[in-house]
Protein backbone atom coordinates (compact mmCIF):
# COMPACT_ATOMS: atom_id res chain seq x y z
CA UNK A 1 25.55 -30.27 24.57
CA UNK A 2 28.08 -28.15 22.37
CA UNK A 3 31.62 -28.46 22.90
CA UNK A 4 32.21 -25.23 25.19
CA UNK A 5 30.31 -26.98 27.75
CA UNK A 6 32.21 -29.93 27.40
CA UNK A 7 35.52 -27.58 27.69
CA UNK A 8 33.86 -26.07 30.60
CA UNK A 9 32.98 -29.12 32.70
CA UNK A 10 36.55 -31.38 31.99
CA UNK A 11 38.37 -27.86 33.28
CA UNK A 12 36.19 -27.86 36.46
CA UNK A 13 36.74 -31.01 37.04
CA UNK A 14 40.35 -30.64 36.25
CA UNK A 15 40.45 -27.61 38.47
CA UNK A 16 38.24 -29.46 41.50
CA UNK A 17 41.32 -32.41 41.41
CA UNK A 18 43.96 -29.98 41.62
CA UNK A 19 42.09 -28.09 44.64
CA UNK A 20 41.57 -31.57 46.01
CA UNK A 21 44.98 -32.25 46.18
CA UNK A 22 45.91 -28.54 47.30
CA UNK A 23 43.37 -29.42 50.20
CA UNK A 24 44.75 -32.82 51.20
CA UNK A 25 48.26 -31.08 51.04
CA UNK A 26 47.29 -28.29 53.46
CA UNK A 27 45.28 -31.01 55.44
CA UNK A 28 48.49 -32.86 55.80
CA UNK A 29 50.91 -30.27 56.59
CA UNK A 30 47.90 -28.89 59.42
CA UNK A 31 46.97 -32.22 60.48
CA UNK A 32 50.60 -33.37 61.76
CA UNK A 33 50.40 -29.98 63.67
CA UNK A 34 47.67 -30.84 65.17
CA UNK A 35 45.54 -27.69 64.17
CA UNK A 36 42.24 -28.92 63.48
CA UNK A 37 40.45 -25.65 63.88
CA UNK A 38 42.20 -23.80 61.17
CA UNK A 39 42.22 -26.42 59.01
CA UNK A 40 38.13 -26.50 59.00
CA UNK A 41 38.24 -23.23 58.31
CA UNK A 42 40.50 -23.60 55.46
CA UNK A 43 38.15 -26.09 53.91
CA UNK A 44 35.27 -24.31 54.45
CA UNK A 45 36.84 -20.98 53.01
CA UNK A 46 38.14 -22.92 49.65
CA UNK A 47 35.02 -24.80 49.50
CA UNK A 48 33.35 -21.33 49.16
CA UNK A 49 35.74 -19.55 46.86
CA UNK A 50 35.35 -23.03 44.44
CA UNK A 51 31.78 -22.88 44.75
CA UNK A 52 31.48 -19.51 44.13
CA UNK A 53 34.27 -19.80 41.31
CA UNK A 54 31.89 -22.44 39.92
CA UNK A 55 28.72 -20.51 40.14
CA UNK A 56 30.79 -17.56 37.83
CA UNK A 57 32.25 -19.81 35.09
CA UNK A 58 28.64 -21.47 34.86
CA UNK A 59 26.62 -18.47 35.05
CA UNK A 60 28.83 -16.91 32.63
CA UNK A 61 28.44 -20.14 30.16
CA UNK A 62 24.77 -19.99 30.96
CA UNK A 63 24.26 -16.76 29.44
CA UNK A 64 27.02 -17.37 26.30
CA UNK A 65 24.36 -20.61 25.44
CA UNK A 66 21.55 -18.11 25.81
CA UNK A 67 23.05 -15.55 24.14
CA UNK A 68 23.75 -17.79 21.47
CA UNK A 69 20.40 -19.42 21.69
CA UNK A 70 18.87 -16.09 21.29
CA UNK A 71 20.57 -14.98 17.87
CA UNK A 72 19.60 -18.49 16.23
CA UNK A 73 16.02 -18.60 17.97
CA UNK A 74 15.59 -14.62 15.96
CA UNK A 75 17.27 -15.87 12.73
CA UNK A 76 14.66 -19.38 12.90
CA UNK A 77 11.85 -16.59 13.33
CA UNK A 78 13.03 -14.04 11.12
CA UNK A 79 13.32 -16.97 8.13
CA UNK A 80 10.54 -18.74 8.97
CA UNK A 81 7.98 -15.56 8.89
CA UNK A 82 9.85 -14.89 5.07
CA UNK A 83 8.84 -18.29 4.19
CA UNK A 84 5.40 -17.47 5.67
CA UNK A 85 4.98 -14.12 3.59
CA UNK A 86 6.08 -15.71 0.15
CA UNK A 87 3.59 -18.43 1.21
CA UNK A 88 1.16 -16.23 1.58
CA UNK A 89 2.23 -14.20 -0.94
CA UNK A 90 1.68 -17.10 -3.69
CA UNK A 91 -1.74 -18.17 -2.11
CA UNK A 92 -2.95 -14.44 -2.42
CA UNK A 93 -2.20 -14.63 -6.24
CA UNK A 94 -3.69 -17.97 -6.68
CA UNK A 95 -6.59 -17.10 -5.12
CA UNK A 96 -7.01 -14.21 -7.07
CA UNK A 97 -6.66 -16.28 -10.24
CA UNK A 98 -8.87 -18.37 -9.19
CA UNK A 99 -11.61 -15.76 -8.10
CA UNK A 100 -10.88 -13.72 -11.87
CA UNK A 101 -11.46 -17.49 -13.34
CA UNK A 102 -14.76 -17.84 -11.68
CA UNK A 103 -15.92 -14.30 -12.49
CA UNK A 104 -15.21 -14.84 -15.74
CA UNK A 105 -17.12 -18.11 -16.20
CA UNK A 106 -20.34 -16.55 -14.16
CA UNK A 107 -20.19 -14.20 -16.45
CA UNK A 108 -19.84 -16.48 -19.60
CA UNK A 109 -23.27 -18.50 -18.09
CA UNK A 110 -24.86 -15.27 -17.34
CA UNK A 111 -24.94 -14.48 -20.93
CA UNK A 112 -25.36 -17.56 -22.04
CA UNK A 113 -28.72 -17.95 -19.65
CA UNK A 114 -29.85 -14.47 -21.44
CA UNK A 115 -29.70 -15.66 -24.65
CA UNK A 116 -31.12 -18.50 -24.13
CA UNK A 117 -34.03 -16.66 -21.91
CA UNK A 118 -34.10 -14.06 -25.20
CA UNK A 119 -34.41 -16.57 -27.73
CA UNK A 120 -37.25 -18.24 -25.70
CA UNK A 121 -39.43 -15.39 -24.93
CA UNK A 122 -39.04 -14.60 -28.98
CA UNK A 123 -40.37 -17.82 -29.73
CA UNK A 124 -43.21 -17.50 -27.72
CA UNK A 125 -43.43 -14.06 -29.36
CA UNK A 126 -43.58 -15.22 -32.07
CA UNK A 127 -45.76 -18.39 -31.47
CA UNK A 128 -48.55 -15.67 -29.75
CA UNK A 129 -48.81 -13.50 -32.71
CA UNK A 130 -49.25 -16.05 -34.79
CA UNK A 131 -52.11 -17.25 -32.67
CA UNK A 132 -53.61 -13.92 -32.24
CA UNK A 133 -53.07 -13.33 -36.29
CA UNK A 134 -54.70 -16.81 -36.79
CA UNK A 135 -57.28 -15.78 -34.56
CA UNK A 136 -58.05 -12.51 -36.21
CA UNK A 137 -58.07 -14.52 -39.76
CA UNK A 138 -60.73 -16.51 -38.79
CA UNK A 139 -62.69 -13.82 -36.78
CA UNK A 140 -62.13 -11.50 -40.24
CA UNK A 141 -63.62 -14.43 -42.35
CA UNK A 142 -66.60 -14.89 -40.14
CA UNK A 143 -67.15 -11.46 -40.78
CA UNK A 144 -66.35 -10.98 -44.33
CA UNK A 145 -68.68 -14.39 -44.88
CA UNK A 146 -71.22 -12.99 -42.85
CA UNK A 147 -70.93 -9.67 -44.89
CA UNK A 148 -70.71 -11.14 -48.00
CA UNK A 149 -73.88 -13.07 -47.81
CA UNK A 150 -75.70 -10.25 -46.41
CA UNK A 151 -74.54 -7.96 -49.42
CA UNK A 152 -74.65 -10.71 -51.83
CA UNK A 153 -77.76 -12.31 -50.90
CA UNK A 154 -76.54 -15.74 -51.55
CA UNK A 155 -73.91 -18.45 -50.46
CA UNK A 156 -70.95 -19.16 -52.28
CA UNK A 157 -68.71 -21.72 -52.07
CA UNK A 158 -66.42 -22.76 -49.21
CA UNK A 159 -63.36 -22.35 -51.81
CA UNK A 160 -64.66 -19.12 -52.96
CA UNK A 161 -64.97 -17.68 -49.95
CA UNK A 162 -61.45 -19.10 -49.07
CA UNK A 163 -60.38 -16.98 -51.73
CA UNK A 164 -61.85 -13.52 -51.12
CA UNK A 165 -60.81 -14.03 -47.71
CA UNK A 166 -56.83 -14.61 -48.39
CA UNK A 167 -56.87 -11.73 -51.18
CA UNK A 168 -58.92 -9.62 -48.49
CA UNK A 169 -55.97 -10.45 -45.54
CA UNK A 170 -53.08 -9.65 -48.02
CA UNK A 171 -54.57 -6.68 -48.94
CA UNK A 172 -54.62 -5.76 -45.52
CA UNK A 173 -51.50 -6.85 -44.20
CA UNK A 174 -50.05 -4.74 -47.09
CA UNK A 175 -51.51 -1.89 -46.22
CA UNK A 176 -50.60 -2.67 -42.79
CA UNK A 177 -53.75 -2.67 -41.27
CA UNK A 178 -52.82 -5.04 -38.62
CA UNK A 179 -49.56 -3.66 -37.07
């Protein structure tokens, strides 16, 4: 309760005792005339005008407090939706930190994945053709043997044929017969 109401309520009561005693005057001066009538009438008039005098000075105070109730309840709102845009604010930055972090690091183990993918499938490049050359050696010395003893008309050695083979392979991989 602020102090205005306070104020209010000690000068109504203040202002009820001194129409008490304005009443209980008149009701003494009217009641040793013997005037009954007038004097109900009296109290019923000044219990109206005090009521209604009451009704005034609290309807008045009524809407001061809501007046004033009104101002602070707008300034509350008005501070507490600035505290709620800076908050918001800060959150919208940190979240976009946060989502230019994670691009950057799915990006970092996207290329990282490639690399390792590339590196992989040139091993295995690698790894083939050396198959397929070490297949085509041996498929070119079956037929170079197989030529050789035809044209020659005899066997030679293991070694020796080792030989013509290798000098027969360079020779052709210099010329680039195999690319």
């Amino acid at each position: 309760m602020n102090i205005q109401a306070i104020y209010l309520y000690v000068l109504t009561g203040l202002f009820l005792i001194i129409i008490g005693l304005l009443v209980y005057l008149v009701f003494s001066q009217l009641a040793q005339k013997n005037d009954w009538d007038r004097v109900l009438k009296l109290d019923k008039k000044l219990k109206n005008r005090i009521a209604k005098k009451i009704e005034e000075g609290a309807s008045d105070e009524v809407s001061k407090v809501i007046n004033t109730l009104s101002v602070r309840l707008a300034k509350v709102l008005e501070d507490e939706l600035l505290q709620l845009r800076d908050k918001t604010s800060v959150q919208v930055g940190e979240l976009s930190d946060f989502m230019r972090d994670q691009q950057k690091t799915l990006i970092e183990q996207s290329e990282f994945l490639l690399a390792s993918a590339i590196t992989k499938t040139e091993k295995e490049l690698e790894s083939y053709k050396n198959k397929r050359i070490s297949e085509m050696n041996a498929r070119v010395f079956e037929i170079i043997a197989a030529s050789a003893k035809e044209v020659l008309g005899k066997t030679i050695n293991p070694n020796e044929h080792e030989e013509l083979v290798e000098k027969a392979l360079d020779a052709a991989k210099r010329e680039k017969f195999f690319s």
